[in-house]
Protein backbone atom coordinates (compact mmCIF):
# COMPACT_ATOMS: atom_id res chain seq x y z
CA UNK A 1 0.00 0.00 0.00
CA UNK A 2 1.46 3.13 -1.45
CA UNK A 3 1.42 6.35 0.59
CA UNK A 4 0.26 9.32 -1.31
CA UNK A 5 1.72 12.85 0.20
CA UNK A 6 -0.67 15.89 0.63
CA UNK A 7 1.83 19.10 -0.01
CA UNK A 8 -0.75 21.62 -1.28
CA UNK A 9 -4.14 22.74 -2.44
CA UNK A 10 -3.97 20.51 -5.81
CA UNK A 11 -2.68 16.94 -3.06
CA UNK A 12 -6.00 17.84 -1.22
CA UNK A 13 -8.49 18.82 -3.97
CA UNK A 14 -7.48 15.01 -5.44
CA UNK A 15 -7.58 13.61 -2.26
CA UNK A 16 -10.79 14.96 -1.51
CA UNK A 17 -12.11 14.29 -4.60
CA UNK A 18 -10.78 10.81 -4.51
CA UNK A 19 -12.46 9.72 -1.03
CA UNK A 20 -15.55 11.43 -1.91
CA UNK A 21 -15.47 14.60 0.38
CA UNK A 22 -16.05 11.49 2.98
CA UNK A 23 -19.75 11.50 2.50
CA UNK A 24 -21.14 8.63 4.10
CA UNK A 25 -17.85 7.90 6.10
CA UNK A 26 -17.43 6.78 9.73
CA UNK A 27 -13.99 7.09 11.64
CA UNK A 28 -13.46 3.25 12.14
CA UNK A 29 -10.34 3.59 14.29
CA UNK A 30 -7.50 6.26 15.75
CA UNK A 31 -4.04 5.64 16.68
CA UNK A 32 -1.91 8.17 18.67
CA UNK A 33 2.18 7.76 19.50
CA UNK A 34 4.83 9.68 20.28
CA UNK A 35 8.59 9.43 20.45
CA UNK A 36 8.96 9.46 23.65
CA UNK A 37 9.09 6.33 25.75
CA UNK A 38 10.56 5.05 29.30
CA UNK A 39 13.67 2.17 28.91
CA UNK A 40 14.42 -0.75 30.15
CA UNK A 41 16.65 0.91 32.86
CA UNK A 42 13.77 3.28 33.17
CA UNK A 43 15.40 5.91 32.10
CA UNK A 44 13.05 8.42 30.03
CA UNK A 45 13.47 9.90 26.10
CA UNK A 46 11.87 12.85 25.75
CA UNK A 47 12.42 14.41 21.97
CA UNK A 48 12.23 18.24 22.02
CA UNK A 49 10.69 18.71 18.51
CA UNK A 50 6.76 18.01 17.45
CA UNK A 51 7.10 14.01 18.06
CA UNK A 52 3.19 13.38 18.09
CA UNK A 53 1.82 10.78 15.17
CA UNK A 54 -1.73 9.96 14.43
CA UNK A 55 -3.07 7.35 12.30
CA UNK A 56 -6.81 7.67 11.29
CA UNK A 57 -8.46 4.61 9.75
CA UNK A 58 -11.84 5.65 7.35
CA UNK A 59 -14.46 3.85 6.11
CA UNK A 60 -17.34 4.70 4.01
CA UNK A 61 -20.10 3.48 2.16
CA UNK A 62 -18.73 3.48 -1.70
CA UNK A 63 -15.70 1.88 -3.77
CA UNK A 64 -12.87 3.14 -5.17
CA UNK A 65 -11.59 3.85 -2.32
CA UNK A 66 -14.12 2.50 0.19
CA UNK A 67 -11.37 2.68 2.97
CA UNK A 68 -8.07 4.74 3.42
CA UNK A 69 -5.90 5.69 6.58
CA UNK A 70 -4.80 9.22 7.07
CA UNK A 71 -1.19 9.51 8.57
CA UNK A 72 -0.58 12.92 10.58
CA UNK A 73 2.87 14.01 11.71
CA UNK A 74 3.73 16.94 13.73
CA UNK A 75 0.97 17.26 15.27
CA UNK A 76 0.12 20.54 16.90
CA UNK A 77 -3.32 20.11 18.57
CA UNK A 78 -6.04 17.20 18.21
CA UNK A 79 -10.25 17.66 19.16
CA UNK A 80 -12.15 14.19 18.96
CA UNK A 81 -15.56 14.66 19.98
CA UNK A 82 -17.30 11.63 19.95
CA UNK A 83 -21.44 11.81 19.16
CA UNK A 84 -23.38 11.47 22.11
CA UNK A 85 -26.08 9.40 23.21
CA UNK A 86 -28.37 8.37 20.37
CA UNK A 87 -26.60 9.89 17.69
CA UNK A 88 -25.27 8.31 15.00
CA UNK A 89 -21.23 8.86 13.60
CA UNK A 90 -21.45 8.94 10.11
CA UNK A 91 -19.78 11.76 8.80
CA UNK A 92 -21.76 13.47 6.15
CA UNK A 93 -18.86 15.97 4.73
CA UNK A 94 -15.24 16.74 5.93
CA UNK A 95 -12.82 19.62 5.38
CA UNK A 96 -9.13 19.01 4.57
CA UNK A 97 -7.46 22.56 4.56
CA UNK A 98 -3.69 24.27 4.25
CA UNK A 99 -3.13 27.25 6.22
CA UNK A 100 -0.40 29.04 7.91
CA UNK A 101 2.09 25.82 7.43
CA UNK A 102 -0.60 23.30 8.68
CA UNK A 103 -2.91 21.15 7.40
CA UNK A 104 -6.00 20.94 9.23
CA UNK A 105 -9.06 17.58 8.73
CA UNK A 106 -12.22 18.26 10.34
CA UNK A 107 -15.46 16.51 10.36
CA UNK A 108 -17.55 19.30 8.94
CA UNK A 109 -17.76 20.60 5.52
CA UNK A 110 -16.39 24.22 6.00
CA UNK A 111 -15.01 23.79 8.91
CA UNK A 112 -12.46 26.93 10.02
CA UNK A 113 -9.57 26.98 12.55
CA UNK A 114 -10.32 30.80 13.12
CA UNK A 115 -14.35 30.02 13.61
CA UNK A 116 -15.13 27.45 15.44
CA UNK A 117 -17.93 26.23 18.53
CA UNK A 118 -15.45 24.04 20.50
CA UNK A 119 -17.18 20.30 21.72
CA UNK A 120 -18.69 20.18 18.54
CA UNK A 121 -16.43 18.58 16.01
CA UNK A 122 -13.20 16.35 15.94
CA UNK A 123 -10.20 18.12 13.98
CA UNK A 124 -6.76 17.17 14.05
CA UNK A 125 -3.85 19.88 12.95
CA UNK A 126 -0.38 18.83 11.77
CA UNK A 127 2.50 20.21 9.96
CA UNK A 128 2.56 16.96 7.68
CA UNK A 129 -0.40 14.39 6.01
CA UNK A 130 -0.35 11.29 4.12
CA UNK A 131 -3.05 9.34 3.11
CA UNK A 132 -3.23 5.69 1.17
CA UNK A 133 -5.88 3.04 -0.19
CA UNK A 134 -6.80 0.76 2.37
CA UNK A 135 -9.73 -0.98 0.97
CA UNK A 136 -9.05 -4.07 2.34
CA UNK A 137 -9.51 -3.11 5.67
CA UNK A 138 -13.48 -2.76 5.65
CA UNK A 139 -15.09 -4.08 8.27
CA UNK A 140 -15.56 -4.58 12.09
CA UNK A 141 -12.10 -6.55 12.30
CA UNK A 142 -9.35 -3.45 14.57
CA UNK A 143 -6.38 -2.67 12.75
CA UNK A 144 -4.61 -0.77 15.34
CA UNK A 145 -5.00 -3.21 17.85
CA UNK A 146 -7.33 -5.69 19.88
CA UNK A 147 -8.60 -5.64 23.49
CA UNK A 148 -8.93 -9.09 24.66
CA UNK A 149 -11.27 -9.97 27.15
CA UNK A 150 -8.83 -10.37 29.54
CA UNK A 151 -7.73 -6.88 29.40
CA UNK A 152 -11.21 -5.55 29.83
């Protein structure tokens, strides 16, 4: 599975175009890691630069692509709102926008950065995106990782 780099307006315009604006889409799964970690001898590494990586798996009700991941790096700030309480998470229209040396994905079609009612959609901001095809991954099956029961 290829990765496809978003640098500018024409990466996302294709890309948005491609996935279908994600009408119809769901956010199956999200994965969030750093670079920092504790060793064996407990000793900590702590990077100083923006060390924060989120993977975002998609799936939605068409072909061609029916399923990608989006791959942030350097990420500078992260919202997930999940829907409440007898409300479904389909996501009807998304924004993917470049501004100011980020690229920002929200869950709303014309979604702003500079306008915004906070609690009310997820949006992720990074200084890098990738995206690829991940079609084979439909499905309830975790791709990120599985809870077993005896975790629970």
């Amino acid at each position: 599975m290829t990765w496809n780099e978003i640098n500018n307006k024409k990466d996302i315009d294709v890309f948005m175009e491609t996935f279908g604006g994600f009408h119809d889409s769901c956010l199956k799964e999200l994965h969030m890691s750093t670079d920092s970690f504790v060793g064996d001898e407990l000793g900590m590494a702590v990077p100083l630069g923006l060390d924060t990586k989120v993977r975002i798996l998609f799936q939605k009700q068409s072909r061609n692509p029916s399923a990608i991941e989006l791959y942030f790096e350097e990420v500078t700030e992260m919202h997930i709102h999940p829907r409440g309480e007898n409300q479904d998470s389909i996501i009807y229209d998304a924004t993917l926008i470049q501004r100011d040396g980020l690229f920002y994905w929200a869950d709303e079609y014309g979604w702003d950065p500079d306008n915004y009612t906070v609690g009310r959609n997820s949006w992720i901001a990074a200084k890098k995106v990738k995206w690829r095809d991940v079609s084979s991954w439909m499905g309830q099956t975790n791709r990120y990782g599985v809870i077993s029961e005896d975790e629970t």
